[in-house]
PDB file of N, CA and C in Angstrom:
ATOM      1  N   UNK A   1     124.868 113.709  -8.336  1.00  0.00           N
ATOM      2  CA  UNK A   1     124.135 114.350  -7.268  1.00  0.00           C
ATOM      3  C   UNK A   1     124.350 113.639  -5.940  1.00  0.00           C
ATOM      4  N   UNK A   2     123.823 114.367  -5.189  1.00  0.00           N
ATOM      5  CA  UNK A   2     123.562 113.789  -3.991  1.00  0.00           C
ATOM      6  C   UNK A   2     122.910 112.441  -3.456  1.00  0.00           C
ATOM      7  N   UNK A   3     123.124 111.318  -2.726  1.00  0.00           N
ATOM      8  CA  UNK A   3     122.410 110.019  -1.971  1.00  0.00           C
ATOM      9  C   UNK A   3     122.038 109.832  -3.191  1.00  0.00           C
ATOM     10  N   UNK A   4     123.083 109.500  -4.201  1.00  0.00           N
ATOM     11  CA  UNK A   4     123.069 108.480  -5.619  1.00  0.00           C
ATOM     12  C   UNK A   4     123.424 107.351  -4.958  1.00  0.00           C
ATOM     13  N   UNK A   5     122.660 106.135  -5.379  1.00  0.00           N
ATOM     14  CA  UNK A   5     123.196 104.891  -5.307  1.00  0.00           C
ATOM     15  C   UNK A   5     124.174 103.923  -6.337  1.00  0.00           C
ATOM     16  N   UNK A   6     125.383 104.064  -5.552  1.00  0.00           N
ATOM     17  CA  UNK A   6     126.414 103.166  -6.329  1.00  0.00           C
ATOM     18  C   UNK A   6     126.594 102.045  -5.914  1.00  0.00           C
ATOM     19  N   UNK A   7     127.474 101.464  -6.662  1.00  0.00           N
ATOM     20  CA  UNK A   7     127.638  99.974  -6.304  1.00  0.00           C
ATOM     21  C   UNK A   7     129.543 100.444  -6.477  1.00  0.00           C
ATOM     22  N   UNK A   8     130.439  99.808  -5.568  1.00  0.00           N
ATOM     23  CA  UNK A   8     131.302 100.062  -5.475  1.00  0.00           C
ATOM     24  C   UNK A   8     131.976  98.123  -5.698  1.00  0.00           C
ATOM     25  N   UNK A   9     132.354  98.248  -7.081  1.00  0.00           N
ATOM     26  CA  UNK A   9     132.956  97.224  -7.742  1.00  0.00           C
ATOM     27  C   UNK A   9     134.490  96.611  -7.564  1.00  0.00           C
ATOM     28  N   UNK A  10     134.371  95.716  -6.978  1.00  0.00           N
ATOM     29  CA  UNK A  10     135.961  95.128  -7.009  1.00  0.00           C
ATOM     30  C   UNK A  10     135.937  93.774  -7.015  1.00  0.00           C
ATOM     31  N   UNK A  11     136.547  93.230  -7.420  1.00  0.00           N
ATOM     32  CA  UNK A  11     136.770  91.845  -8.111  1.00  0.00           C
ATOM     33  C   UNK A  11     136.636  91.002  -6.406  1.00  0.00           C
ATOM     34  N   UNK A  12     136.294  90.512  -6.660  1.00  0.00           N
ATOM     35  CA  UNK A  12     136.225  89.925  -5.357  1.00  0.00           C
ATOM     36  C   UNK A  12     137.709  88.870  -4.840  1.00  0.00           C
ATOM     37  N   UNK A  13     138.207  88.471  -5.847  1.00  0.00           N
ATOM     38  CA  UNK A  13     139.940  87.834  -5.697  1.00  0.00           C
ATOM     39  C   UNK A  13     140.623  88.980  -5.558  1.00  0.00           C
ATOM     40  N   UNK A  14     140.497  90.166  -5.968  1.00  0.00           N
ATOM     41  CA  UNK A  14     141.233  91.388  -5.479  1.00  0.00           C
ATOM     42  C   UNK A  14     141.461  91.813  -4.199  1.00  0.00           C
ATOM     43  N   UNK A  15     140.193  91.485  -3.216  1.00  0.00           N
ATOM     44  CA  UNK A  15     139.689  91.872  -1.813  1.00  0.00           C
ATOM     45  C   UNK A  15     140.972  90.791  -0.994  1.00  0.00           C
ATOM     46  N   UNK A  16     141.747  91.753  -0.224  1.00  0.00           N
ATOM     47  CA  UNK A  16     142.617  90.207   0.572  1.00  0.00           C
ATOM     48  C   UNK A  16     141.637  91.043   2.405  1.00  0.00           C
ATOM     49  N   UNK A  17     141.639  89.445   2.325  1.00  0.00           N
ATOM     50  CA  UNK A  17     140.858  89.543   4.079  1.00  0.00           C
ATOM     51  C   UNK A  17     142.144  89.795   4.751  1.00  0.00           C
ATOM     52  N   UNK A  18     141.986  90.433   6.267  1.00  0.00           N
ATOM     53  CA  UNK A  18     143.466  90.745   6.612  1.00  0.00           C
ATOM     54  C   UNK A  18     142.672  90.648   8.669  1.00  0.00           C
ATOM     55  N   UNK A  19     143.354  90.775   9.639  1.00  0.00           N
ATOM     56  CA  UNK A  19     142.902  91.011  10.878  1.00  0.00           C
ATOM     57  C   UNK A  19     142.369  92.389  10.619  1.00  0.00           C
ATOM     58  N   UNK A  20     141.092  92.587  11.372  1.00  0.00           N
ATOM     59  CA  UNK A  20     140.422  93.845  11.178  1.00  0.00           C
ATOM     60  C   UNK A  20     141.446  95.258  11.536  1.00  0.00           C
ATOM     61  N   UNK A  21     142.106  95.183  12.462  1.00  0.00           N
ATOM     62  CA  UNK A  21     143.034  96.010  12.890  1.00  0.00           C
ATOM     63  C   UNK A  21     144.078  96.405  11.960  1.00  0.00           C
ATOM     64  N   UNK A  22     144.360  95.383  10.631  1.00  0.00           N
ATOM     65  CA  UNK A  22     145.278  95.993   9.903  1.00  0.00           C
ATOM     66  C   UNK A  22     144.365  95.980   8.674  1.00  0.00           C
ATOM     67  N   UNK A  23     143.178  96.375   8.811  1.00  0.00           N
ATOM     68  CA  UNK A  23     142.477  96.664   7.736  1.00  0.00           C
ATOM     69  C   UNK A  23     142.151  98.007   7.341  1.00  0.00           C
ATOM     70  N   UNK A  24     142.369  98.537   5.816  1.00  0.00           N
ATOM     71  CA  UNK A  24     142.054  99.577   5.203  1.00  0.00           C
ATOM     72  C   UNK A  24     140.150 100.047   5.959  1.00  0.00           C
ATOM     73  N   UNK A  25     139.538  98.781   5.727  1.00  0.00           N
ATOM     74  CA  UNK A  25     138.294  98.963   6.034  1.00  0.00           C
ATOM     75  C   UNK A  25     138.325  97.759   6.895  1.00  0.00           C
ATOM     76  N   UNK A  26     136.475  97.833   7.560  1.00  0.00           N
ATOM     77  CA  UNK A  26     136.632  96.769   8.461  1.00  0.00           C
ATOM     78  C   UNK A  26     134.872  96.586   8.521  1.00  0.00           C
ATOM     79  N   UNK A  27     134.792  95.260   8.351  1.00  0.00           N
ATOM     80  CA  UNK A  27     133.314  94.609   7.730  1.00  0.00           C
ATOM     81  C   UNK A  27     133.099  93.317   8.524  1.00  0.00           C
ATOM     82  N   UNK A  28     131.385  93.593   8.490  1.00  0.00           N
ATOM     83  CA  UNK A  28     131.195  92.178   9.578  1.00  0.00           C
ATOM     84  C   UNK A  28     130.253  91.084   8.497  1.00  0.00           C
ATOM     85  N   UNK A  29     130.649  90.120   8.969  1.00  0.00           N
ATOM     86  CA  UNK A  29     130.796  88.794   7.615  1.00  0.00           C
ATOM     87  C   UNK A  29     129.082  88.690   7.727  1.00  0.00           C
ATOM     88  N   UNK A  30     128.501  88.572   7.125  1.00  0.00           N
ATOM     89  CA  UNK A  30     126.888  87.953   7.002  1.00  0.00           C
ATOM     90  C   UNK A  30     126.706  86.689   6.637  1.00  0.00           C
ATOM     91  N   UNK A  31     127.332  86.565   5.785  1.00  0.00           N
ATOM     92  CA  UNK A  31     127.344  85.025   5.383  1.00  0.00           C
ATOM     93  C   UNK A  31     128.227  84.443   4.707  1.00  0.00           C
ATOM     94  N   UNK A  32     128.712  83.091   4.491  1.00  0.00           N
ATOM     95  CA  UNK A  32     129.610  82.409   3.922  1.00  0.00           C
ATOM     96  C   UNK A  32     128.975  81.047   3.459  1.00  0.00           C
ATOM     97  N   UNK A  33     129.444  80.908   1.966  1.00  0.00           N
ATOM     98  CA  UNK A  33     129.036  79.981   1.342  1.00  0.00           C
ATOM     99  C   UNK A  33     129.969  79.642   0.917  1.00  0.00           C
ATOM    100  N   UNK A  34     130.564  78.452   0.738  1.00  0.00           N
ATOM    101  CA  UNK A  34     131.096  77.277   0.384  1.00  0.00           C
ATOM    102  C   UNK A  34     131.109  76.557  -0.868  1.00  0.00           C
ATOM    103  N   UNK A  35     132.441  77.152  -2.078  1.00  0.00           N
ATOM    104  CA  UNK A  35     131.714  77.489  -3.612  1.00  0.00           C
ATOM    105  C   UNK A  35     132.859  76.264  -4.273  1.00  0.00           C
ATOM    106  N   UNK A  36     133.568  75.075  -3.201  1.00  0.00           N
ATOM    107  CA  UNK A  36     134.115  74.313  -3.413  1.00  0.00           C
ATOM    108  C   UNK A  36     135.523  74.599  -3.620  1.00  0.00           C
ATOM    109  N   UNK A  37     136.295  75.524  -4.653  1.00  0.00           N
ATOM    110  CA  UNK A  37     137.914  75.843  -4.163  1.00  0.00           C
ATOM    111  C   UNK A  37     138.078  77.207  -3.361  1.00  0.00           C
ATOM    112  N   UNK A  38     136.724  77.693  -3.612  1.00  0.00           N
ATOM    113  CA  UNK A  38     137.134  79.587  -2.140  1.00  0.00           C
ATOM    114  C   UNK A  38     135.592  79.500  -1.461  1.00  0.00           C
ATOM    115  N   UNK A  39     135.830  80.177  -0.754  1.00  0.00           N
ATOM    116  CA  UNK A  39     134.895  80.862   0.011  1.00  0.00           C
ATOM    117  C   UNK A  39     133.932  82.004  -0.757  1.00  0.00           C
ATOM    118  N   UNK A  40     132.884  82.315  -0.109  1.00  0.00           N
ATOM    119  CA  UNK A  40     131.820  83.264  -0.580  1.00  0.00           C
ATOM    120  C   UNK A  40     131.690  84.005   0.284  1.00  0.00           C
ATOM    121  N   UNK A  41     132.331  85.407   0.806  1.00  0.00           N
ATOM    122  CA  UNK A  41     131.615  85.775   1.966  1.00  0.00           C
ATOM    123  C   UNK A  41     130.867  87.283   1.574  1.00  0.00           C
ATOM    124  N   UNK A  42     129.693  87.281   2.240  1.00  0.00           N
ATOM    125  CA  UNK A  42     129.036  88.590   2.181  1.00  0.00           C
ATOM    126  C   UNK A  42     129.293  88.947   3.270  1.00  0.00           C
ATOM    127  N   UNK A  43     129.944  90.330   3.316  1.00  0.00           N
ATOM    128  CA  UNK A  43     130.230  91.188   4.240  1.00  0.00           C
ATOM    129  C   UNK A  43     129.920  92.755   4.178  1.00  0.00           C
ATOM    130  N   UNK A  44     129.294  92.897   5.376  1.00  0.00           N
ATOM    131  CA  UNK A  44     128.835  94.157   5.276  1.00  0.00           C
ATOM    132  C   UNK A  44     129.337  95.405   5.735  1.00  0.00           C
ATOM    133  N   UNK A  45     129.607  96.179   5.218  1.00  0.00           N
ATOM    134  CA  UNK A  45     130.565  97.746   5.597  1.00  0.00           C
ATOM    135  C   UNK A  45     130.334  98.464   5.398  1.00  0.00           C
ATOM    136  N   UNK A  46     129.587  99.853   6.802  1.00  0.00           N
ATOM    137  CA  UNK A  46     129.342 100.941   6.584  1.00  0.00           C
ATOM    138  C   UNK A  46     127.604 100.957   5.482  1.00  0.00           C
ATOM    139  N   UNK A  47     127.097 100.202   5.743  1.00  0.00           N
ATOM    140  CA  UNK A  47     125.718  99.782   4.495  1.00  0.00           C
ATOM    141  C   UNK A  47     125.973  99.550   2.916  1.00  0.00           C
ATOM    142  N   UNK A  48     127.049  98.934   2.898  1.00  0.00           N
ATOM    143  CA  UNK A  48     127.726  98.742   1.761  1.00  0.00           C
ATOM    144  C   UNK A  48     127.565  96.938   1.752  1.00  0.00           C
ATOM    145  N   UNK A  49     127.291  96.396   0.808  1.00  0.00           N
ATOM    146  CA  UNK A  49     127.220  94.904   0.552  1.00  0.00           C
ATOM    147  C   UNK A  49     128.765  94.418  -0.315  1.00  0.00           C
ATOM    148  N   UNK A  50     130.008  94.079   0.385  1.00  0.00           N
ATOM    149  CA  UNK A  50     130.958  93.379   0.013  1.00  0.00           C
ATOM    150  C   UNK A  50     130.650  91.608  -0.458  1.00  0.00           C
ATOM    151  N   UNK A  51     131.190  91.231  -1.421  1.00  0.00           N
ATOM    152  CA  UNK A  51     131.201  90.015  -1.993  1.00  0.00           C
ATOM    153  C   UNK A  51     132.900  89.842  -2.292  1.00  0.00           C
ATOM    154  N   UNK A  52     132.965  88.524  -0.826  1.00  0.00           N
ATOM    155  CA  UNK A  52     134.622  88.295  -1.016  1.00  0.00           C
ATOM    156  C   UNK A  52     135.059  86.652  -1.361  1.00  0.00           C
ATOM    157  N   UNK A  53     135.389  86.715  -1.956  1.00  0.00           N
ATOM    158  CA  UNK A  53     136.059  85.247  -2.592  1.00  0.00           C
ATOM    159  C   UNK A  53     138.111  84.797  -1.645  1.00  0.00           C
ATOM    160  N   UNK A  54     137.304  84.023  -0.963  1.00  0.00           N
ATOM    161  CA  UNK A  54     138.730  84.134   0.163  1.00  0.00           C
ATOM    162  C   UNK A  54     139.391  82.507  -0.069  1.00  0.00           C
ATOM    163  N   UNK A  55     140.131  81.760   0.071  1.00  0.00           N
ATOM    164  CA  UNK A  55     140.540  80.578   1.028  1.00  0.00           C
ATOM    165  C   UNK A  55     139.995  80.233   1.976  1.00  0.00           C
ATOM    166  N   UNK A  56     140.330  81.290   2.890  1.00  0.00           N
ATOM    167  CA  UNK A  56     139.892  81.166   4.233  1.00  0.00           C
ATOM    168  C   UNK A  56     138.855  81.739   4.832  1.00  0.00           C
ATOM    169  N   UNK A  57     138.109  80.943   5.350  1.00  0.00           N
ATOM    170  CA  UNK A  57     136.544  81.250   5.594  1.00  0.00           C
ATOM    171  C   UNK A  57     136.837  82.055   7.281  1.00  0.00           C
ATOM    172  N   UNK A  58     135.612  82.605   7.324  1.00  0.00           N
ATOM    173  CA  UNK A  58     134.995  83.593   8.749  1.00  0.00           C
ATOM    174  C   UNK A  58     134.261  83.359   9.019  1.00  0.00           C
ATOM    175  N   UNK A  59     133.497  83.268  10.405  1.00  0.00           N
ATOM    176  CA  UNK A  59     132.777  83.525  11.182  1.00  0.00           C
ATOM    177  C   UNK A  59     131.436  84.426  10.526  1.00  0.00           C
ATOM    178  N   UNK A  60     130.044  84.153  10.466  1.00  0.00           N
ATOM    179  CA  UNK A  60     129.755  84.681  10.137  1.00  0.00           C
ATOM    180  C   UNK A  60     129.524  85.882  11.847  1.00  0.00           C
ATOM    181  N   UNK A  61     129.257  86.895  11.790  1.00  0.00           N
ATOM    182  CA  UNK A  61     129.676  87.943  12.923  1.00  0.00           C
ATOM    183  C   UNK A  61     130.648  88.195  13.318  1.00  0.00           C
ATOM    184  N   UNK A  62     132.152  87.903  12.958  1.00  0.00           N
ATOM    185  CA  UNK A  62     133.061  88.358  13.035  1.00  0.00           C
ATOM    186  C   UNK A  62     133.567  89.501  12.291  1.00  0.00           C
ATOM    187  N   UNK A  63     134.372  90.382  12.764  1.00  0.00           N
ATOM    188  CA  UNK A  63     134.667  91.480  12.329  1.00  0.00           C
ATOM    189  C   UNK A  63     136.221  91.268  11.670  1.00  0.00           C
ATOM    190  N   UNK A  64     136.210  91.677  10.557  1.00  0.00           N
ATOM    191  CA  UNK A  64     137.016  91.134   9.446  1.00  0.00           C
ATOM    192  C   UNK A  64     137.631  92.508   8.687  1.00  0.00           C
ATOM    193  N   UNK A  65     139.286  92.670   8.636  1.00  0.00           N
ATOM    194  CA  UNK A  65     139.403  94.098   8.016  1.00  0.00           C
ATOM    195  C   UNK A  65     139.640  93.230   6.265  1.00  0.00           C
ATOM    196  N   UNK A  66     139.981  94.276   6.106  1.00  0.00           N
ATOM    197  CA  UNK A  66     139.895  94.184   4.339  1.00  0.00           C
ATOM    198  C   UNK A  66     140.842  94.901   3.595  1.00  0.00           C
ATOM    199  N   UNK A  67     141.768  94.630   2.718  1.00  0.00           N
ATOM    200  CA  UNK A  67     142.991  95.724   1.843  1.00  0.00           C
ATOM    201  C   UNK A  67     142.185  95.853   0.749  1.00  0.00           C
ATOM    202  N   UNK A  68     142.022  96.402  -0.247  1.00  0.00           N
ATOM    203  CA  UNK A  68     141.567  96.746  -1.648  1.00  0.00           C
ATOM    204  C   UNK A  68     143.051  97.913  -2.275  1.00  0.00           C
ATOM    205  N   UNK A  69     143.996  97.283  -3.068  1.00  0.00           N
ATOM    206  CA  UNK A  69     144.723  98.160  -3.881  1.00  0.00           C
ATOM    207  C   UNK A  69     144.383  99.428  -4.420  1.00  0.00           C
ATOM    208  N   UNK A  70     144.687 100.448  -5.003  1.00  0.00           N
ATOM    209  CA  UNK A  70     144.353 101.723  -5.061  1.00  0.00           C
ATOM    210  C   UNK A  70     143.682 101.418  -6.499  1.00  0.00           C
ATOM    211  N   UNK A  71     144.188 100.427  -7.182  1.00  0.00           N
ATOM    212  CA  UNK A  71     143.615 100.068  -8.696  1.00  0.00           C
ATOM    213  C   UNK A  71     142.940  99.391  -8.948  1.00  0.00           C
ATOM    214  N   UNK A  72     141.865  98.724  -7.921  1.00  0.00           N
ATOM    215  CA  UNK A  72     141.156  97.885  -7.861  1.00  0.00           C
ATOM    216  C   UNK A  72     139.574  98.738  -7.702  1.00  0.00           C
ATOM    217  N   UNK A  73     139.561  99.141  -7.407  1.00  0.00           N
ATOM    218  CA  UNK A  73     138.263 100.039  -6.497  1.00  0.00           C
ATOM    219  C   UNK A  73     137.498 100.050  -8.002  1.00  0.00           C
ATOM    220  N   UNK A  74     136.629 100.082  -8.418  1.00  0.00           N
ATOM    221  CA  UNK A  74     135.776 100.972  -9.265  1.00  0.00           C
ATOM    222  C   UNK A  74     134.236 101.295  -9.225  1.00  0.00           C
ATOM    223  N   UNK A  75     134.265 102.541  -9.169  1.00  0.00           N
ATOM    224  CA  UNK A  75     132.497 103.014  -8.328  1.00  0.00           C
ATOM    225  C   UNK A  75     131.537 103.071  -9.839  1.00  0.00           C
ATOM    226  N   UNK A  76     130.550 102.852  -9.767  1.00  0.00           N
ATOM    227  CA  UNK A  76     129.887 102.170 -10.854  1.00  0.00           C
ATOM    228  C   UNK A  76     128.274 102.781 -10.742  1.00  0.00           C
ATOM    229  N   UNK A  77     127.829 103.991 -11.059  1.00  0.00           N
ATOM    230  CA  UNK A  77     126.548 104.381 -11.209  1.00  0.00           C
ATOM    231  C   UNK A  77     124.978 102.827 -11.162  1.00  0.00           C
ATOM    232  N   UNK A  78     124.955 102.751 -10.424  1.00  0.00           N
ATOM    233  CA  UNK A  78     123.819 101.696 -10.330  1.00  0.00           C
ATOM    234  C   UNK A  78     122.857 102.166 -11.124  1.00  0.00           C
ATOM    235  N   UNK A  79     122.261 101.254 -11.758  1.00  0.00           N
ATOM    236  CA  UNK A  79     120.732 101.551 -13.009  1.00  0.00           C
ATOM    237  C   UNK A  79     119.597 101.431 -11.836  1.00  0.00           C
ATOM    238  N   UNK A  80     119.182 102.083 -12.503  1.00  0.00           N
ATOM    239  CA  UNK A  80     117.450 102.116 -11.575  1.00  0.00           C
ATOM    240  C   UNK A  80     117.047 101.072 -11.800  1.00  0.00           C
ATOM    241  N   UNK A  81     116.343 100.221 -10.920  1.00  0.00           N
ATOM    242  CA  UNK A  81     115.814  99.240 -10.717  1.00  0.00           C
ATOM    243  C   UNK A  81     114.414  98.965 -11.722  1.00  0.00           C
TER     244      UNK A  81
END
């Protein structure tokens, strides 16, 4: 149906951060945590909550594009709370 809430699943080592301009999508960082060999970043897109596992850390308020492979994506019926 209609304004179902999904959760749109992708591995987070799948996600490659890229300059926003050559990004499929394009998300602004909320936060970054520091998980000792990658990065943690929550980034937000379009009211969507991204969780990216990078090298290289961002700014949190910087605008950050994003690639996701065509085989990576998977949309995932969220359970009712």
């Amino acid at each position: 149906g209609h304004n179902e809430l999904v959760q749109v699943v992708v591995r987070p080592e799948d996600i490659q951060v890229v300059p926003a301009i050559q990004g499929q999508l394009t998300g602004v960082v909320k936060e970054v945590i520091f998980k000792g060999v990658h990065y943690e970043m929550h980034v937000e897109q379009a009211g969507y909550e991204w969780i990216i596992h990078s090298t290289q850390a961002s700014e949190p308020g910087e605008l950050i594009g994003m690639c996701i492979g065509p085989d990576e994506i998977h949309i995932m019926q969220r359970a009712e709370a």
